[in-house]
PDB file of N, CA and C in Angstrom:
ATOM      1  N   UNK A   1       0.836  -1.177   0.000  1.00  0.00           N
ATOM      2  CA  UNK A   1       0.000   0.000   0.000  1.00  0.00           C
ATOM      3  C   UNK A   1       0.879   1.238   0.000  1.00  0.00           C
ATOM      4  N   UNK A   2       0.578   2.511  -0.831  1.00  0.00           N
ATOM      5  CA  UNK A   2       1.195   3.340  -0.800  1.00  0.00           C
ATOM      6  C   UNK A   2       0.009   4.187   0.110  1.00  0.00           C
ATOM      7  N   UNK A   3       1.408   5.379   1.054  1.00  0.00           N
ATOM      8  CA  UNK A   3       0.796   5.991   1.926  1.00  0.00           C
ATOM      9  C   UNK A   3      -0.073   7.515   1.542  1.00  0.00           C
ATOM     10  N   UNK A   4      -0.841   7.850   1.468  1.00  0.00           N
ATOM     11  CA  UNK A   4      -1.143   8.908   1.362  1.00  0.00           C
ATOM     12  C   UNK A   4      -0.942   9.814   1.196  1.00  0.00           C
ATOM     13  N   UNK A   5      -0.810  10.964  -0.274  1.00  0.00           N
ATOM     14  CA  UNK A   5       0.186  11.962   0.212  1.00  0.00           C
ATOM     15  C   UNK A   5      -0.824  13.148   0.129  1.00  0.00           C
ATOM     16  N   UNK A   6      -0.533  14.032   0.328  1.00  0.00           N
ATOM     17  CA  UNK A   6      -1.089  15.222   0.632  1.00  0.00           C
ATOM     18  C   UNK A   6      -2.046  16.358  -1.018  1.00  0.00           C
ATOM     19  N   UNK A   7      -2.876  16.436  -1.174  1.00  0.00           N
ATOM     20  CA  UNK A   7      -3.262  16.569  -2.242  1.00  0.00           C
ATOM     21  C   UNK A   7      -2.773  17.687  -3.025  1.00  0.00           C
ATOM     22  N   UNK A   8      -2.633  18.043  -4.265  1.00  0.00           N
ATOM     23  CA  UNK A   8      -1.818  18.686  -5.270  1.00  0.00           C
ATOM     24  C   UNK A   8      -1.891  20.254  -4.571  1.00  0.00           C
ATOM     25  N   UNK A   9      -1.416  21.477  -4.469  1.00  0.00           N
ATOM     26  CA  UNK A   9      -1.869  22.661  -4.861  1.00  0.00           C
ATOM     27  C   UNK A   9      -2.477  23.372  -5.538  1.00  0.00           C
ATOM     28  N   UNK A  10      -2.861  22.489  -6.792  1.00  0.00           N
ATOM     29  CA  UNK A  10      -3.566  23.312  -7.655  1.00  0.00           C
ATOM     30  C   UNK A  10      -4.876  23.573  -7.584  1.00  0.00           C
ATOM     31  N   UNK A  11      -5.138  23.302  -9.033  1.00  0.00           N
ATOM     32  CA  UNK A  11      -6.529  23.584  -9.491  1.00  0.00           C
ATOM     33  C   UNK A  11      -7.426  22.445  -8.324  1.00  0.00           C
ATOM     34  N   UNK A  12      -7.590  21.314  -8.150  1.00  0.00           N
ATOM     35  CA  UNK A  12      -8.172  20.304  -7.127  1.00  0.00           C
ATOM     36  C   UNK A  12      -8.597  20.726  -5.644  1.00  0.00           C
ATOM     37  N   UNK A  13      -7.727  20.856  -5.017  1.00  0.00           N
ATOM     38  CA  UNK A  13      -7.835  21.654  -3.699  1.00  0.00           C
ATOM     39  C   UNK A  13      -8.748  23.240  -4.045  1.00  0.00           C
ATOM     40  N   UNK A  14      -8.971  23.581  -4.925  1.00  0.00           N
ATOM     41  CA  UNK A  14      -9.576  24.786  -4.705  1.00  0.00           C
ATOM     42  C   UNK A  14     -11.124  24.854  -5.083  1.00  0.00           C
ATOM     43  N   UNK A  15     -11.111  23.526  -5.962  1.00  0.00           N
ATOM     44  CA  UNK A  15     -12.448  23.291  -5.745  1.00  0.00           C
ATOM     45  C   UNK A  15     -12.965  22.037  -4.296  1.00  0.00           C
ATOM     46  N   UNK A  16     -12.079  21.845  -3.675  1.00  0.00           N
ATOM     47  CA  UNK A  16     -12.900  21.206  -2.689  1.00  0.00           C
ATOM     48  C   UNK A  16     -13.083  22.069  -1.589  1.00  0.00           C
ATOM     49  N   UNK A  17     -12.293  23.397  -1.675  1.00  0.00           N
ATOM     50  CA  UNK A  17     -12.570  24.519  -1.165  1.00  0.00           C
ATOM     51  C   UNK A  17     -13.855  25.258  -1.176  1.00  0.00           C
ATOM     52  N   UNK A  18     -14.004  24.847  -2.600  1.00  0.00           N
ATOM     53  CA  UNK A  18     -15.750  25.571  -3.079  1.00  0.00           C
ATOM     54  C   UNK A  18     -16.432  24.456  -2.397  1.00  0.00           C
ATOM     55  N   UNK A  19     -16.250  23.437  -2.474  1.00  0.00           N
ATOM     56  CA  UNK A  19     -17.390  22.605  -2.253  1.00  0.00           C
ATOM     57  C   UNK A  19     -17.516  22.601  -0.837  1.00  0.00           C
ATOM     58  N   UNK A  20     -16.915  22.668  -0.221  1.00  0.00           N
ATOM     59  CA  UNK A  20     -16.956  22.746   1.348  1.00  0.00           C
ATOM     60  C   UNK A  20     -17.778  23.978   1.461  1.00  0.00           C
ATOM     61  N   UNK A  21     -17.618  25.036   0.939  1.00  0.00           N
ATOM     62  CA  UNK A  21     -18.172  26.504   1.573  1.00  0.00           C
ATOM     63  C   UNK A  21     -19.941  26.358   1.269  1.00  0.00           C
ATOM     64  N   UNK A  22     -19.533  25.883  -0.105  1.00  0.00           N
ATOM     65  CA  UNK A  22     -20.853  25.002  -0.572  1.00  0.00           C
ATOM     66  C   UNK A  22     -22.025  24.241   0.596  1.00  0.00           C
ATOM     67  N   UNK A  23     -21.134  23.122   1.063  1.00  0.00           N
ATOM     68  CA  UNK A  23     -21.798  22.671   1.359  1.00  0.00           C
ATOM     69  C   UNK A  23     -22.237  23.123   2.816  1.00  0.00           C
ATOM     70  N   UNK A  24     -21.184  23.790   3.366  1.00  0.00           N
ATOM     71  CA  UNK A  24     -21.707  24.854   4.360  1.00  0.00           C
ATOM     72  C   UNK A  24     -23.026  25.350   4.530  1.00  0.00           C
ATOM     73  N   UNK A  25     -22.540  26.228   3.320  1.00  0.00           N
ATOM     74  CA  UNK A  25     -24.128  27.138   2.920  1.00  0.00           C
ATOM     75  C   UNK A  25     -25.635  26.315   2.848  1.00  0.00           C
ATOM     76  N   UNK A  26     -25.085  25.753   2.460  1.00  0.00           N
ATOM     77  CA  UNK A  26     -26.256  23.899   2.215  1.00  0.00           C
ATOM     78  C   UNK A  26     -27.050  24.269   3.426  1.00  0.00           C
ATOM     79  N   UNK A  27     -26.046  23.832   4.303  1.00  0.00           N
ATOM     80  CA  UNK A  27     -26.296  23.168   5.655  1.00  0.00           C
ATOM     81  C   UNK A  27     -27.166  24.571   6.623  1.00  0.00           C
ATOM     82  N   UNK A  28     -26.467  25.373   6.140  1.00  0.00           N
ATOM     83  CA  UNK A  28     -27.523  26.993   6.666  1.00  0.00           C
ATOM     84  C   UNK A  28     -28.833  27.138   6.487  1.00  0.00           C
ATOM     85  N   UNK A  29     -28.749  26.515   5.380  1.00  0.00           N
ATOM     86  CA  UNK A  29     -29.907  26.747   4.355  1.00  0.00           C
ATOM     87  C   UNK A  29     -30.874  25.582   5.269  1.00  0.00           C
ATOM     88  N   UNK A  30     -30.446  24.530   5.065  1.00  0.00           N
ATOM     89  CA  UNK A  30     -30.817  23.190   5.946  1.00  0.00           C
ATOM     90  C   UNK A  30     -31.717  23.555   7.465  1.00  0.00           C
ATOM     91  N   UNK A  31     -30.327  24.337   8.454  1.00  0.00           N
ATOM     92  CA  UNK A  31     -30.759  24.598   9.359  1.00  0.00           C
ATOM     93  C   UNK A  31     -32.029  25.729   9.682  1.00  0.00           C
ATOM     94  N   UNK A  32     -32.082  26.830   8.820  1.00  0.00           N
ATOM     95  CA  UNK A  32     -33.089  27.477   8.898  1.00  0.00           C
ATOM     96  C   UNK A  32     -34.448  26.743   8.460  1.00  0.00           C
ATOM     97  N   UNK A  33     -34.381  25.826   7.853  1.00  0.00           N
ATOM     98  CA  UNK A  33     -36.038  25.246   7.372  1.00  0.00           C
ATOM     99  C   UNK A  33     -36.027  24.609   8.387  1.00  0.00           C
ATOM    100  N   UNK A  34     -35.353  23.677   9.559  1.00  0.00           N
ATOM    101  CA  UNK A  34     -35.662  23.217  10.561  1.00  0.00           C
ATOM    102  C   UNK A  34     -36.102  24.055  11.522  1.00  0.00           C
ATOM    103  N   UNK A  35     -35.390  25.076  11.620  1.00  0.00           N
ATOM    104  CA  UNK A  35     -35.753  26.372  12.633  1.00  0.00           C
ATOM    105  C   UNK A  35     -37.505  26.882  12.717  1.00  0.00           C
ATOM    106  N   UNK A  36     -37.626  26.800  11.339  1.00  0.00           N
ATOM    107  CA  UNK A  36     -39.512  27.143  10.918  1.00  0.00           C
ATOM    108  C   UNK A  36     -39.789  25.475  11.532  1.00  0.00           C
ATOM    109  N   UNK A  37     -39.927  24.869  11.591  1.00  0.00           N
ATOM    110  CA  UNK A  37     -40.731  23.415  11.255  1.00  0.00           C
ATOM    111  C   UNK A  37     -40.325  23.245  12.860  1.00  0.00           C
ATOM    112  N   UNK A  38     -40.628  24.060  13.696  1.00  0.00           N
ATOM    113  CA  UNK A  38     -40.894  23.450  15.261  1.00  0.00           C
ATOM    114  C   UNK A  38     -41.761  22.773  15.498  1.00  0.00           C
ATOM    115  N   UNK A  39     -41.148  21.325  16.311  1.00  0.00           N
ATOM    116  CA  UNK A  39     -42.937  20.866  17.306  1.00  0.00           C
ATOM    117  C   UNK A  39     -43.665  21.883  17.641  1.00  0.00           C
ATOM    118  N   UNK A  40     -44.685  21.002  18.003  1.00  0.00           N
ATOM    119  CA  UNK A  40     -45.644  21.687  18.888  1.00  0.00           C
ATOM    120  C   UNK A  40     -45.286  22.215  20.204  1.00  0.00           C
ATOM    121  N   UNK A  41     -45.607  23.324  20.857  1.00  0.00           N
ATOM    122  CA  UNK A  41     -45.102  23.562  22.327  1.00  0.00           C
ATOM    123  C   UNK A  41     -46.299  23.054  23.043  1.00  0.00           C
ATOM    124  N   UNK A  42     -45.835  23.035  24.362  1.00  0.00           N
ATOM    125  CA  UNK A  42     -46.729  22.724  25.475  1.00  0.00           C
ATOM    126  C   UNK A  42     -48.180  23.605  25.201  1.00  0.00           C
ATOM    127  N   UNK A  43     -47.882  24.554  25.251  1.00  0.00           N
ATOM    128  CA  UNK A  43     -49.085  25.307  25.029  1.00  0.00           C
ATOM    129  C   UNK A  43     -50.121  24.925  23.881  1.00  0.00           C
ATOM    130  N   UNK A  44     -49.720  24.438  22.478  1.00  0.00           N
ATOM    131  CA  UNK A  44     -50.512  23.907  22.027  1.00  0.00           C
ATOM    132  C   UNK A  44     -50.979  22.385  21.907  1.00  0.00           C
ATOM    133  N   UNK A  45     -49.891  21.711  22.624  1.00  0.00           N
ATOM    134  CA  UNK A  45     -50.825  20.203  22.644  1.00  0.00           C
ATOM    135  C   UNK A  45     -51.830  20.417  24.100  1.00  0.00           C
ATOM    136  N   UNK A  46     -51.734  21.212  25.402  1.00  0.00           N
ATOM    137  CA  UNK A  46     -52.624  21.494  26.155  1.00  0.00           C
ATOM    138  C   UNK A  46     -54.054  21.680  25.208  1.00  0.00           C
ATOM    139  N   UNK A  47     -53.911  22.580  24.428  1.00  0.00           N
ATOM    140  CA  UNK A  47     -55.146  22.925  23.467  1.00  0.00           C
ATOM    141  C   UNK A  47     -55.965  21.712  22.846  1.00  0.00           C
ATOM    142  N   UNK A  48     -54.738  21.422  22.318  1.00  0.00           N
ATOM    143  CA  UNK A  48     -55.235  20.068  21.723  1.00  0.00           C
ATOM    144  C   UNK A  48     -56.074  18.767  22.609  1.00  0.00           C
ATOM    145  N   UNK A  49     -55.263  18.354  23.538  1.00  0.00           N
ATOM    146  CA  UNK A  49     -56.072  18.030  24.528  1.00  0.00           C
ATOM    147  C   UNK A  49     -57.310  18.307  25.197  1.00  0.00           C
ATOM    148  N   UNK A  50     -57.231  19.779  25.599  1.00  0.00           N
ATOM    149  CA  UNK A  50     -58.537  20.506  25.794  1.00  0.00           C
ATOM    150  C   UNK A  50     -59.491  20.278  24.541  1.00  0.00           C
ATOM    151  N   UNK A  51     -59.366  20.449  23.650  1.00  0.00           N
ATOM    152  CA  UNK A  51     -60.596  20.585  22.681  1.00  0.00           C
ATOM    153  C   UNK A  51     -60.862  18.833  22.350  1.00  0.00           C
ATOM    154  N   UNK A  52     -60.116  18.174  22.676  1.00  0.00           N
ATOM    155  CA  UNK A  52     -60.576  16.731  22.322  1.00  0.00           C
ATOM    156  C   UNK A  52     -61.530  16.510  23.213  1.00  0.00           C
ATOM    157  N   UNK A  53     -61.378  16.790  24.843  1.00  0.00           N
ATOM    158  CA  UNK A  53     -61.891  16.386  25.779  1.00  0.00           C
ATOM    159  C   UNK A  53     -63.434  17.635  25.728  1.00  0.00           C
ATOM    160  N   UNK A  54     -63.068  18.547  25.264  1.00  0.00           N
ATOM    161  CA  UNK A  54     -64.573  19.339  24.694  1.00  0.00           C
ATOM    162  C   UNK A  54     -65.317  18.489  23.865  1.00  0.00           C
ATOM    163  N   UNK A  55     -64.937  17.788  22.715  1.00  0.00           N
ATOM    164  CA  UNK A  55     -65.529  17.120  21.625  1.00  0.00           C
ATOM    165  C   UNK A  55     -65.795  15.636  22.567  1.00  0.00           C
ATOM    166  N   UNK A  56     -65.395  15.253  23.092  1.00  0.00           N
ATOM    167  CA  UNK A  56     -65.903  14.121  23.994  1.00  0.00           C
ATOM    168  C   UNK A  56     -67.353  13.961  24.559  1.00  0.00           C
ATOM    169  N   UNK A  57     -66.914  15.346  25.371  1.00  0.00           N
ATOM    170  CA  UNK A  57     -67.963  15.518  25.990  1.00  0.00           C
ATOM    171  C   UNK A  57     -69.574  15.829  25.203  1.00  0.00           C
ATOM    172  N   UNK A  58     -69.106  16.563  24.721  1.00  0.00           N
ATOM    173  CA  UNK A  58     -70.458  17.070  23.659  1.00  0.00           C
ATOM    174  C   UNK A  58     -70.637  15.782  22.945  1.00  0.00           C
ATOM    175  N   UNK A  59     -70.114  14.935  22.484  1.00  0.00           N
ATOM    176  CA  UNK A  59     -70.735  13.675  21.872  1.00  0.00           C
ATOM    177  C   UNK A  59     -71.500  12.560  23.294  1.00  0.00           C
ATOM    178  N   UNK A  60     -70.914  12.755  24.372  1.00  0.00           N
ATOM    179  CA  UNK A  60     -71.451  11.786  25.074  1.00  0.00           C
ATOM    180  C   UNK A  60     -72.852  12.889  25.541  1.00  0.00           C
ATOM    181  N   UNK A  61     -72.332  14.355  25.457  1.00  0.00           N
ATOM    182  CA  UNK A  61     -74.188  14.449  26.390  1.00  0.00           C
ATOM    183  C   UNK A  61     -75.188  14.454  24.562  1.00  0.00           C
ATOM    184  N   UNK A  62     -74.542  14.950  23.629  1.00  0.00           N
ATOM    185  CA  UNK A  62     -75.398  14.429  22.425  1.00  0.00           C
ATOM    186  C   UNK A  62     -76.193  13.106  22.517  1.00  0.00           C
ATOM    187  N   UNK A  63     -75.650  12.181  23.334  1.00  0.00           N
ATOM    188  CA  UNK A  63     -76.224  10.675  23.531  1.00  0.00           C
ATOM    189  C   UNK A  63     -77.708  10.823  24.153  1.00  0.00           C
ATOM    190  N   UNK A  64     -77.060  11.284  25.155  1.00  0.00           N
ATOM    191  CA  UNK A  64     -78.820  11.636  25.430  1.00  0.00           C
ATOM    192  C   UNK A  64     -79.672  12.546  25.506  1.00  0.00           C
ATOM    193  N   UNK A  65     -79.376  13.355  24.186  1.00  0.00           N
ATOM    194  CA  UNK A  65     -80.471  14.415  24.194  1.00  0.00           C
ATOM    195  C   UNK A  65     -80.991  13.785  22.612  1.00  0.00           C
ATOM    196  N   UNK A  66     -81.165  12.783  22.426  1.00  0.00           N
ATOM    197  CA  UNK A  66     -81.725  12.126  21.246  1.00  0.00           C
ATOM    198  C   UNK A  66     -83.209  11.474  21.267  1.00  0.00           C
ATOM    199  N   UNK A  67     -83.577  12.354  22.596  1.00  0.00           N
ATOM    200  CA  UNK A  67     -85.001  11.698  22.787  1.00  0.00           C
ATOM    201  C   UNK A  67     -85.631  10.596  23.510  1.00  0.00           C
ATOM    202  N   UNK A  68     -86.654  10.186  22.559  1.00  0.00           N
ATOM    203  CA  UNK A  68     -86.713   8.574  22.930  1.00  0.00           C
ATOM    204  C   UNK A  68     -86.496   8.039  23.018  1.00  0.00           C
ATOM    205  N   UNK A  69     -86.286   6.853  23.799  1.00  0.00           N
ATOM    206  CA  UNK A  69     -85.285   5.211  23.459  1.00  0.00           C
ATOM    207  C   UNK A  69     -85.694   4.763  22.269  1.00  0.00           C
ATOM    208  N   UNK A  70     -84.404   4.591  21.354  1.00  0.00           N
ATOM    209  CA  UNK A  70     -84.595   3.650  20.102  1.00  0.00           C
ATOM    210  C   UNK A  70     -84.341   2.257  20.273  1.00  0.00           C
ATOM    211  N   UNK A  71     -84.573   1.503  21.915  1.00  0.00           N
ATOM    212  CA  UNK A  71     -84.964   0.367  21.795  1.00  0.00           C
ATOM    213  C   UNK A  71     -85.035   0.385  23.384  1.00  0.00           C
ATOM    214  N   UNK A  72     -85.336  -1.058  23.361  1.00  0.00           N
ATOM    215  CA  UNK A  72     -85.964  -1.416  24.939  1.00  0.00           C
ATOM    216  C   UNK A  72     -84.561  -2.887  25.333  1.00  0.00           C
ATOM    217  N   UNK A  73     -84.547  -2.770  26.256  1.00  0.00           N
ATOM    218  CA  UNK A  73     -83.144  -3.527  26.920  1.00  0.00           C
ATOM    219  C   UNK A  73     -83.822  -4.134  28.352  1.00  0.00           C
ATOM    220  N   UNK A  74     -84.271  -5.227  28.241  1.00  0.00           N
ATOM    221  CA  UNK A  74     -84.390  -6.054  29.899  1.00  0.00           C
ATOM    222  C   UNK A  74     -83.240  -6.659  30.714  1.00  0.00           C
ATOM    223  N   UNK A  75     -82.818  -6.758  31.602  1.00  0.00           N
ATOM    224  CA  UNK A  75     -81.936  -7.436  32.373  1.00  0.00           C
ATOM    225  C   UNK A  75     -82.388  -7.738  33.955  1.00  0.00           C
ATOM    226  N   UNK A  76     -81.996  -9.003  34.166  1.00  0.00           N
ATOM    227  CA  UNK A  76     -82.337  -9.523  35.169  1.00  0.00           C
ATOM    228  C   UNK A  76     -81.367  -9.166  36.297  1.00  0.00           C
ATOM    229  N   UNK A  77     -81.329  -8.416  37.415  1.00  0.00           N
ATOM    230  CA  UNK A  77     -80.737  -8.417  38.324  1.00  0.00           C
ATOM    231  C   UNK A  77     -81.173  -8.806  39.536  1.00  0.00           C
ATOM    232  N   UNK A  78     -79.924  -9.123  40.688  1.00  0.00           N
ATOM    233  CA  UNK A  78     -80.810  -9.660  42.126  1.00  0.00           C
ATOM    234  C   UNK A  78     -81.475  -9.202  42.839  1.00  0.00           C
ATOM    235  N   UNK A  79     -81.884  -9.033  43.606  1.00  0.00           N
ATOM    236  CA  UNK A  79     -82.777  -8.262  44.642  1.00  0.00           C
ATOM    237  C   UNK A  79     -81.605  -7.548  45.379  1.00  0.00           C
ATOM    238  N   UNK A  80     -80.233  -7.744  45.580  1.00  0.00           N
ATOM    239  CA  UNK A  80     -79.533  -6.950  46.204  1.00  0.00           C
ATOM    240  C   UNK A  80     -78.775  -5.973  45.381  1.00  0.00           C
ATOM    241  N   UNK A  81     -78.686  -6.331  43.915  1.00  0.00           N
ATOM    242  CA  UNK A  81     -78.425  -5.375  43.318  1.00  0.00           C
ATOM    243  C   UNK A  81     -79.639  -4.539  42.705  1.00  0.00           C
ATOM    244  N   UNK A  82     -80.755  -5.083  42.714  1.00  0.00           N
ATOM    245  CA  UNK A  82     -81.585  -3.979  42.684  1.00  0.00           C
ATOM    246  C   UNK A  82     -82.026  -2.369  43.558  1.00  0.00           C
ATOM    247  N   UNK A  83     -81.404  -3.058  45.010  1.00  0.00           N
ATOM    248  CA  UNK A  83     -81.698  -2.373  45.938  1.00  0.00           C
ATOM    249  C   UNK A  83     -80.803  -1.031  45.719  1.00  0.00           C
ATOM    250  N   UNK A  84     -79.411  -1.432  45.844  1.00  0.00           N
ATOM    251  CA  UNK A  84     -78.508  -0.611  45.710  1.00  0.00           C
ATOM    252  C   UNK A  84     -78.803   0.312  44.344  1.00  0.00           C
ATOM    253  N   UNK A  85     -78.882  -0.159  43.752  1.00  0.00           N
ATOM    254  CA  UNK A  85     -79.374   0.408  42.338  1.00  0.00           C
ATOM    255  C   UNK A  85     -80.612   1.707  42.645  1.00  0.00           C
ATOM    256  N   UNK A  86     -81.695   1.373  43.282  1.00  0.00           N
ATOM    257  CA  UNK A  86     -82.682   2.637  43.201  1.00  0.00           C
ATOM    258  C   UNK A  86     -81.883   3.200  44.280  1.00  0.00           C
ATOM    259  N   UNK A  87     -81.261   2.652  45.568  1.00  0.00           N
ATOM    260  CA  UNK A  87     -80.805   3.871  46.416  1.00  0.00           C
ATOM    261  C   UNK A  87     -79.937   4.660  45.641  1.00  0.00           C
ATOM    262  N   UNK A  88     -78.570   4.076  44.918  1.00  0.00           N
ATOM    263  CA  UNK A  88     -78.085   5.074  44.040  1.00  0.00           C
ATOM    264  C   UNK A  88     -78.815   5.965  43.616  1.00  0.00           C
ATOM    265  N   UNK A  89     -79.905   5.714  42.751  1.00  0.00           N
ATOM    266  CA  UNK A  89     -80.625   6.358  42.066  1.00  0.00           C
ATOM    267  C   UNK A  89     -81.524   7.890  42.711  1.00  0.00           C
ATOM    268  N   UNK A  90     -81.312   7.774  43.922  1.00  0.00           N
ATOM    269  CA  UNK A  90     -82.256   8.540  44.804  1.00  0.00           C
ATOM    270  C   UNK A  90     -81.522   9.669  45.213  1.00  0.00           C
ATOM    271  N   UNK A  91     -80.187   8.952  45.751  1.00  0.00           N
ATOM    272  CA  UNK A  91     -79.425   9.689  46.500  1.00  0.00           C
ATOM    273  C   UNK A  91     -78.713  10.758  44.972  1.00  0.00           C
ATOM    274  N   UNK A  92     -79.043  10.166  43.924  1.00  0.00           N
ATOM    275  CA  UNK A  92     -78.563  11.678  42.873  1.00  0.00           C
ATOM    276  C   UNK A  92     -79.539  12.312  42.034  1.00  0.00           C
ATOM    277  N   UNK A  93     -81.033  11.749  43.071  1.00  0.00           N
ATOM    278  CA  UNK A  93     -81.774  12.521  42.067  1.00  0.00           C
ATOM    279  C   UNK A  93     -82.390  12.013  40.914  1.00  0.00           C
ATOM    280  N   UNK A  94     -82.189  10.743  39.668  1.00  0.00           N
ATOM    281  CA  UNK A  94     -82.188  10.719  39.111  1.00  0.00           C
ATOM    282  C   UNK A  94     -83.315   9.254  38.681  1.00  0.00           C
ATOM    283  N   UNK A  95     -84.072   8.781  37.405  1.00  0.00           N
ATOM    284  CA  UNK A  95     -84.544   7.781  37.675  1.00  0.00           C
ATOM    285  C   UNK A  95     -83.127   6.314  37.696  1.00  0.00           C
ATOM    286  N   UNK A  96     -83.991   5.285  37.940  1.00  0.00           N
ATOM    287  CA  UNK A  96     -82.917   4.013  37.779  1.00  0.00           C
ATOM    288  C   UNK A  96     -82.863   3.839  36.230  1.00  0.00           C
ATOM    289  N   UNK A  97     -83.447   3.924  35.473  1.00  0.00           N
ATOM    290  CA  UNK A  97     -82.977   3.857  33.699  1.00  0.00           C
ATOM    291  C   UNK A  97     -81.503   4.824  33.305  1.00  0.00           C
ATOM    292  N   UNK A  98     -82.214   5.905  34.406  1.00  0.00           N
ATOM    293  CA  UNK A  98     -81.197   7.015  33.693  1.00  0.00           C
ATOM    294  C   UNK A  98     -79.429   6.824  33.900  1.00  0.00           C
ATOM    295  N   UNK A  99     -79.625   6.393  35.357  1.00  0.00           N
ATOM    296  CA  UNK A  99     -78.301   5.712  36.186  1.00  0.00           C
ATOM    297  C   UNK A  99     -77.895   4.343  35.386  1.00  0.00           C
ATOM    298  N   UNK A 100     -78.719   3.874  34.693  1.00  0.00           N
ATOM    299  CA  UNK A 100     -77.973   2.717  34.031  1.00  0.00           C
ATOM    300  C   UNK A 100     -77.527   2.819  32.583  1.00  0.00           C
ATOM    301  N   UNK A 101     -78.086   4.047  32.378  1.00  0.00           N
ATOM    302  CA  UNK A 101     -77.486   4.399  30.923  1.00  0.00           C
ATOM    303  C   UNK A 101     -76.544   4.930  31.190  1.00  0.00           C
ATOM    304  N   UNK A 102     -75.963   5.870  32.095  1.00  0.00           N
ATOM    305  CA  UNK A 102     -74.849   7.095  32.177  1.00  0.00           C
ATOM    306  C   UNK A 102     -74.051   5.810  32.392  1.00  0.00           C
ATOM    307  N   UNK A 103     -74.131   4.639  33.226  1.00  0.00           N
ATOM    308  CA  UNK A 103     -73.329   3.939  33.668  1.00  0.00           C
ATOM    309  C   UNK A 103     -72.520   2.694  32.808  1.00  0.00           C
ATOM    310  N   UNK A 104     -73.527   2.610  32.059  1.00  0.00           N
ATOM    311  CA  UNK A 104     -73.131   1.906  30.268  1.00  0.00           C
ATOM    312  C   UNK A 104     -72.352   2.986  29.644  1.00  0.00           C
ATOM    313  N   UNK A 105     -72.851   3.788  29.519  1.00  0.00           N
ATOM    314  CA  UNK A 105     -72.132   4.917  28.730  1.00  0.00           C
ATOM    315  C   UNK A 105     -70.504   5.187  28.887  1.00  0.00           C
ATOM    316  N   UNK A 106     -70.720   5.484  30.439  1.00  0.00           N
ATOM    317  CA  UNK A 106     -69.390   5.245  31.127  1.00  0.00           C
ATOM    318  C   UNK A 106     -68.421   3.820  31.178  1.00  0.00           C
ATOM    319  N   UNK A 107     -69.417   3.180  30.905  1.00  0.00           N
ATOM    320  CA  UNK A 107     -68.283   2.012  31.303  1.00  0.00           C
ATOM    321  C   UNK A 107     -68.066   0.947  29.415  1.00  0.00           C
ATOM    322  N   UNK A 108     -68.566   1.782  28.869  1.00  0.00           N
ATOM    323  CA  UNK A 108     -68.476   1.836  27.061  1.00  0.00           C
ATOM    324  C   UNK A 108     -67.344   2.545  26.238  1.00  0.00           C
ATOM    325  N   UNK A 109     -67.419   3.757  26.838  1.00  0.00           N
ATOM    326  CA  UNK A 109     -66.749   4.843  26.941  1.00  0.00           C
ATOM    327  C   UNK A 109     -67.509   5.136  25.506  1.00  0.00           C
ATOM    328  N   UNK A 110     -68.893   5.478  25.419  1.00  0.00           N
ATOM    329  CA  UNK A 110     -69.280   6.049  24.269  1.00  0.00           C
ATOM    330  C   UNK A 110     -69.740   7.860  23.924  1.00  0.00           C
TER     331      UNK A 110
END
């Protein structure tokens, strides 16, 4: 193997001179389009978050402002979970249908 020698003076070296400054400039050029093209900051994925959990919500109370029941659903429960069931129901006010829909709903995640 011959060792390496040092490249000519001339004309060669002065274009790898250009090409270096070149590719410098490249790389400026490079770095400023990264500079525009920031993530997102905290401040806007908070937003983002916030407005998902807005759109959540408004679809789940949309659920039940649709009126009538578009169907009828029986289920057999025990007498001890019935019990608990209307006391729930009392202690918020609300009928026992209504507590078992929010509670499907909730546990659907619809």
């Amino acid at each position: 193997m011959r060792p390496k020698a040092a490249p000519p003076a001339g004309r060669r070296s002065g274009q790898t001179q250009k090409q270096r400054t070149r590719s410098t400039e490249a790389k400026v050029v490079r770095d400023l389009s990264e500079e525009t093209e920031r993530p997102l900051d905290a401040e806007d994925i908070a937003l983002a978050s916030l407005d998902a959990q807005v759109r959540a919500k408004e679809a789940r109370s949309d659920l039940g402002a649709t009126g009538g029941p578009d169907g009828v659903v029986a289920i057999h429960l025990s007498g001890a979970v019935i019990a608990r069931l209307e006391a729930e129901a009392r202690r918020r006010g609300i009928a026992e249908s209504e507590l078992i829909k929010r509670a499907l709903v909730q546990y659907l995640r619809i």
